[in-house]
Protein backbone atom coordinates (compact mmCIF):
# COMPACT_ATOMS: atom_id res chain seq x y z
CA UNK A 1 24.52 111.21 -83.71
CA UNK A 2 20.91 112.13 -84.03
CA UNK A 3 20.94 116.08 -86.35
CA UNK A 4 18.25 118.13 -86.28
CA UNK A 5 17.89 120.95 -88.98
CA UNK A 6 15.70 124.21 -88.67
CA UNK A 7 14.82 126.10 -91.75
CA UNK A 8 13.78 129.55 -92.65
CA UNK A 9 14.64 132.03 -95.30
CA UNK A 10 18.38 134.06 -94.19
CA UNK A 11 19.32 132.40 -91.22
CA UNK A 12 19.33 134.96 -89.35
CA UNK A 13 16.48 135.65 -86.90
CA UNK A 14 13.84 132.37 -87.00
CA UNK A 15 15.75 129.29 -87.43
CA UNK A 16 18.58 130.32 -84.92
CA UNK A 17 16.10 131.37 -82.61
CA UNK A 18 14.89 127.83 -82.87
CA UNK A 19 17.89 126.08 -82.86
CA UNK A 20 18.88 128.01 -79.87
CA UNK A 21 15.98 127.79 -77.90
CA UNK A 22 15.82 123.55 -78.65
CA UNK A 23 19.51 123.46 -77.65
CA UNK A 24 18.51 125.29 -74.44
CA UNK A 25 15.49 122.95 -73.91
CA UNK A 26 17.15 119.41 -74.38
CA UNK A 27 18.97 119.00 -71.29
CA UNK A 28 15.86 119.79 -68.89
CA UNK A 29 13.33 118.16 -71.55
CA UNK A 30 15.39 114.69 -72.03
CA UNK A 31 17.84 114.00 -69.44
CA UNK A 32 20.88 111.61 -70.98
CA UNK A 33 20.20 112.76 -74.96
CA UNK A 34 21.82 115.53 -75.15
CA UNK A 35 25.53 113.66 -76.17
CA UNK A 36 23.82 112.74 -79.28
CA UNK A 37 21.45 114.87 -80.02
CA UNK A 38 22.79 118.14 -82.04
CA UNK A 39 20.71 120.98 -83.22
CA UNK A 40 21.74 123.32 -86.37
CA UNK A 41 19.88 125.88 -88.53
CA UNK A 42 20.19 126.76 -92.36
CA UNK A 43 18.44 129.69 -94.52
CA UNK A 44 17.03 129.02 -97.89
CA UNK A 45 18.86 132.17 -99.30
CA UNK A 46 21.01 132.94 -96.79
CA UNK A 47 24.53 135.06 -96.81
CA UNK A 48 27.17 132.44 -95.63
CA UNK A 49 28.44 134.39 -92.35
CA UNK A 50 25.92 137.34 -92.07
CA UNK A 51 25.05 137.63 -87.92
CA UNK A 52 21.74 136.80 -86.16
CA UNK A 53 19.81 140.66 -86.48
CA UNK A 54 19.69 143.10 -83.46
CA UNK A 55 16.14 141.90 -82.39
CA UNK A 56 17.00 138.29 -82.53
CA UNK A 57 19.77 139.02 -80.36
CA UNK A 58 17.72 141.14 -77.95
CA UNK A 59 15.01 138.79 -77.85
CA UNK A 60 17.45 135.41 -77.40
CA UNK A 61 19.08 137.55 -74.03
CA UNK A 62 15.64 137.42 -72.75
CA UNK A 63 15.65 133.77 -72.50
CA UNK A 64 19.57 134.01 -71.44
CA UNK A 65 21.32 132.91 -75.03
CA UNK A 66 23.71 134.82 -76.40
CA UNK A 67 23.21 134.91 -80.17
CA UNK A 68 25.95 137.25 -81.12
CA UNK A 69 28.25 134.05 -82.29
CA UNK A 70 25.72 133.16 -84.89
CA UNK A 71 26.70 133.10 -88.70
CA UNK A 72 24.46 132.46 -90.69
CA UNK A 73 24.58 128.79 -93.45
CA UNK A 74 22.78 128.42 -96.75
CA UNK A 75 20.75 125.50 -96.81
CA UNK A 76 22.39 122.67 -99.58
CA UNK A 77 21.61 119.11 -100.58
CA UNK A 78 23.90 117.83 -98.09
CA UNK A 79 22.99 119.48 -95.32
CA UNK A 80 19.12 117.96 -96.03
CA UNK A 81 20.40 114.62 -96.64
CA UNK A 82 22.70 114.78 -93.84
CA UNK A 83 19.98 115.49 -91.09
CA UNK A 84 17.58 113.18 -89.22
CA UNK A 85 14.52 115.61 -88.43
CA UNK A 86 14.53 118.65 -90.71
CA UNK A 87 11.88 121.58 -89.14
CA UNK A 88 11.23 124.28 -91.55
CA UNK A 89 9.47 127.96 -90.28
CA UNK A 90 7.27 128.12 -92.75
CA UNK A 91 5.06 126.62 -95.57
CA UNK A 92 7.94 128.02 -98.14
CA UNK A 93 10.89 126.50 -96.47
CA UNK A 94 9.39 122.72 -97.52
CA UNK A 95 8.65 124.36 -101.47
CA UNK A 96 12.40 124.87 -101.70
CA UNK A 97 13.50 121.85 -99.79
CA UNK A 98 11.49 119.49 -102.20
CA UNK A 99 13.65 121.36 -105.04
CA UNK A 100 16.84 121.02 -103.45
CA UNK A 101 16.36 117.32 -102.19
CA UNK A 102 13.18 115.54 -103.17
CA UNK A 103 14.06 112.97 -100.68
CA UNK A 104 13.94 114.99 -97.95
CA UNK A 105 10.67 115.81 -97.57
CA UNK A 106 10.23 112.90 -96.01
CA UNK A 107 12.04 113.33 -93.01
CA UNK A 108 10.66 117.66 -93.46
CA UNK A 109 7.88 119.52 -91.81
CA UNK A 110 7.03 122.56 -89.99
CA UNK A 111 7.75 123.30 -86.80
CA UNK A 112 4.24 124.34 -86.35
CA UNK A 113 2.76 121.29 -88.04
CA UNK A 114 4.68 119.43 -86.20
CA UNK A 115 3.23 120.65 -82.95
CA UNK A 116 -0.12 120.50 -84.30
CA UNK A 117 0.12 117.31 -84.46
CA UNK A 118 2.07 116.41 -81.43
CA UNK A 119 -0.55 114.82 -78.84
CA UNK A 120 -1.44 112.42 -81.74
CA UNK A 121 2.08 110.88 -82.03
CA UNK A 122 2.16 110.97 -78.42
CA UNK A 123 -1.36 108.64 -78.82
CA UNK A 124 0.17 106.39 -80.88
CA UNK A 125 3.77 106.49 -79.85
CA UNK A 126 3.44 106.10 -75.82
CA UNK A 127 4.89 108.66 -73.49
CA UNK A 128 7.54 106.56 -71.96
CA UNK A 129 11.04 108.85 -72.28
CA UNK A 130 13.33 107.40 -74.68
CA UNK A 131 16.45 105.95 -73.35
CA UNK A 132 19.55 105.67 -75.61
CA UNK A 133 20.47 106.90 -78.93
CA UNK A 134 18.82 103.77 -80.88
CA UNK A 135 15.78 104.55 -78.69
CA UNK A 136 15.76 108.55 -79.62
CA UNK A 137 16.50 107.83 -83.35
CA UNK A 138 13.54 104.99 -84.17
CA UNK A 139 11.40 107.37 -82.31
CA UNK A 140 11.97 109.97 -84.96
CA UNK A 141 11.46 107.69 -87.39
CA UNK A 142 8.52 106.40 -85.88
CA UNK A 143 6.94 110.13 -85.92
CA UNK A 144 7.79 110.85 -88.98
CA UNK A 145 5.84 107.84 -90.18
CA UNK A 146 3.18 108.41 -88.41
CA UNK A 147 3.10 112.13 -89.91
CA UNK A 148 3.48 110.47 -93.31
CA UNK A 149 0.30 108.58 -92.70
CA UNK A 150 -1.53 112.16 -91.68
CA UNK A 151 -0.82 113.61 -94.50
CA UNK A 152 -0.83 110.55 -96.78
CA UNK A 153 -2.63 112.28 -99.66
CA UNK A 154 -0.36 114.97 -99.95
CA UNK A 155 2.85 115.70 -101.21
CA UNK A 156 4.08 118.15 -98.17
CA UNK A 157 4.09 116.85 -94.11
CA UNK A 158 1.86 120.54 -93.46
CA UNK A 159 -1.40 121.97 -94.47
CA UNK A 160 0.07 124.13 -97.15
CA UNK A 161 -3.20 125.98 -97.55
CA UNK A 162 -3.04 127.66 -94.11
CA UNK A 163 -0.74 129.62 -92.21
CA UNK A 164 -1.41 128.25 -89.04
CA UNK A 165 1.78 125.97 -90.25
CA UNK A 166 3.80 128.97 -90.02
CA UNK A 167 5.84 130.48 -87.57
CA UNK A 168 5.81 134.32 -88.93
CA UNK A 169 8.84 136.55 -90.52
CA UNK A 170 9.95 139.09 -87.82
CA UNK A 171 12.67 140.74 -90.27
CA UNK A 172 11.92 144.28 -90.21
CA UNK A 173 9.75 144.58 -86.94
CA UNK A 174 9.38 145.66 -83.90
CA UNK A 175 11.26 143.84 -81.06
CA UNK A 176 7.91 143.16 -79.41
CA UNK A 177 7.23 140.96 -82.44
CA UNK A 178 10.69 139.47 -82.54
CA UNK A 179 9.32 138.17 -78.90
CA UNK A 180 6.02 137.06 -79.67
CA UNK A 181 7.70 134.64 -82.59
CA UNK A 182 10.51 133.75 -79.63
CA UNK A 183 7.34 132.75 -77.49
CA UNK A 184 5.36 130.97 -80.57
CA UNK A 185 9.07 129.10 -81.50
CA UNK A 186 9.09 128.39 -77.29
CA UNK A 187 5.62 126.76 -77.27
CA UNK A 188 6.10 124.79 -80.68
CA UNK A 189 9.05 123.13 -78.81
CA UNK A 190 7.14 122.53 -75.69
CA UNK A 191 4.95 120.48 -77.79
CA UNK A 192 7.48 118.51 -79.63
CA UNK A 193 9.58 117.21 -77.18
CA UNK A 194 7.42 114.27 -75.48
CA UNK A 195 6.05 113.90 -79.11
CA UNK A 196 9.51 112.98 -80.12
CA UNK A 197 11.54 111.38 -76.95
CA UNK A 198 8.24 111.00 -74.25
CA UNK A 199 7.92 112.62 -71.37
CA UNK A 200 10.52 113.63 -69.10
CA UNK A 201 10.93 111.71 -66.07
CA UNK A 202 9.67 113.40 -62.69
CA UNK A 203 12.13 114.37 -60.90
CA UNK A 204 11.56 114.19 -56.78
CA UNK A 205 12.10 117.69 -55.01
CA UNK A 206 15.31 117.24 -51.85
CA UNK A 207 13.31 116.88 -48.66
């Protein structure tokens, strides 16, 4: 089983927004992965059980998820070591996740990093879809090496000096910025997901 963590600060509006929206995404975006592939989300001070806010589950119905099940998880040690791809919000999330599990960071970035950077793995990892589980998980290793290599002088897998590696903290406002962060989240995963399986295959329209 491939896991892939998202990260941001209580769990409750960002990271499930993510998770939900990737979770929506996988079955259209990579056809025959979804068995193995499993998305969760964690908050870096989170309140074990507290729900997804109003706005996050306003803005989720939009895209047609219900959010209301959400509770939210504290991030731990174990759930970093545990997971394959680890996607944090924010510049922040990776600070905290390099004191909770040093290790980690290697397999940790943003989510908006990560799309930054997503037509260069694509250049240097093909765009022929993954097939299989063994396929899927050395092609998340692969990325992850090759955004190692970007960012070889560094300590963090993001430019921590801008926040164009952010994905911004709706708490508190308005639910037309709750949407605008759905629709940054939505595009970040557009990016991401021939960066990290290929393209999907074309499907042929019934005559």
């Amino acid at each position: 089983m491939i896991k892939v963590l998202f990260v941001c600060t209580g769990n409750i509006c960002r990271s499930p927004m993510a998770e939900a929206l990737f979770r929506q995404k996988l079955p259209e975006n990579c056809p025959g992965l979804a068995s193995f592939i499993t998305a969760s989300s964690a908050g870096i001070s989170a309140i074990e059980g507290s729900p997804a806010t109003y706005s996050a589950i306003q803005t989720m119905d939009l895209w047609g998820i219900d959010l209301e099940p959400h509770q939210a998880s504290l991030l731990t040690p174990a759930r970093l070591r545990d997971a394959d791809l680890i996607l944090a919000m924010a510049r922040e999330h990776l600070l905290v996740i390099g004191r909770l599990e040093k290790s980690a960071l290697k397999r940790s970035t943003t989510l908006k990093e990560l799309s930054a950077q997503a037509d260069k793995l694509s250049s240097r990892l093909g765009e022929d879809a993954v097939r299989g589980e063994g396929q899927a998980g050395q092609r998340i290793k692969s990325a992850l090496q090759v955004m190692r290599e970007i960012h070889a002088k560094e300590e963090f897998m993001a430019d921590m000096h801008s926040d164009s590696s952010d994905i911004i903290d709706p708490i508190g406002s308005s639910l037309r910025i709750y949407i605008g962060v759905s629709e940054d989240i939505d595009n970040s995963l557009d990016a991401i997901f021939p960066a990290l399986f290929g393209r999907a295959p074309e499907t042929t329209a019934p005559d």
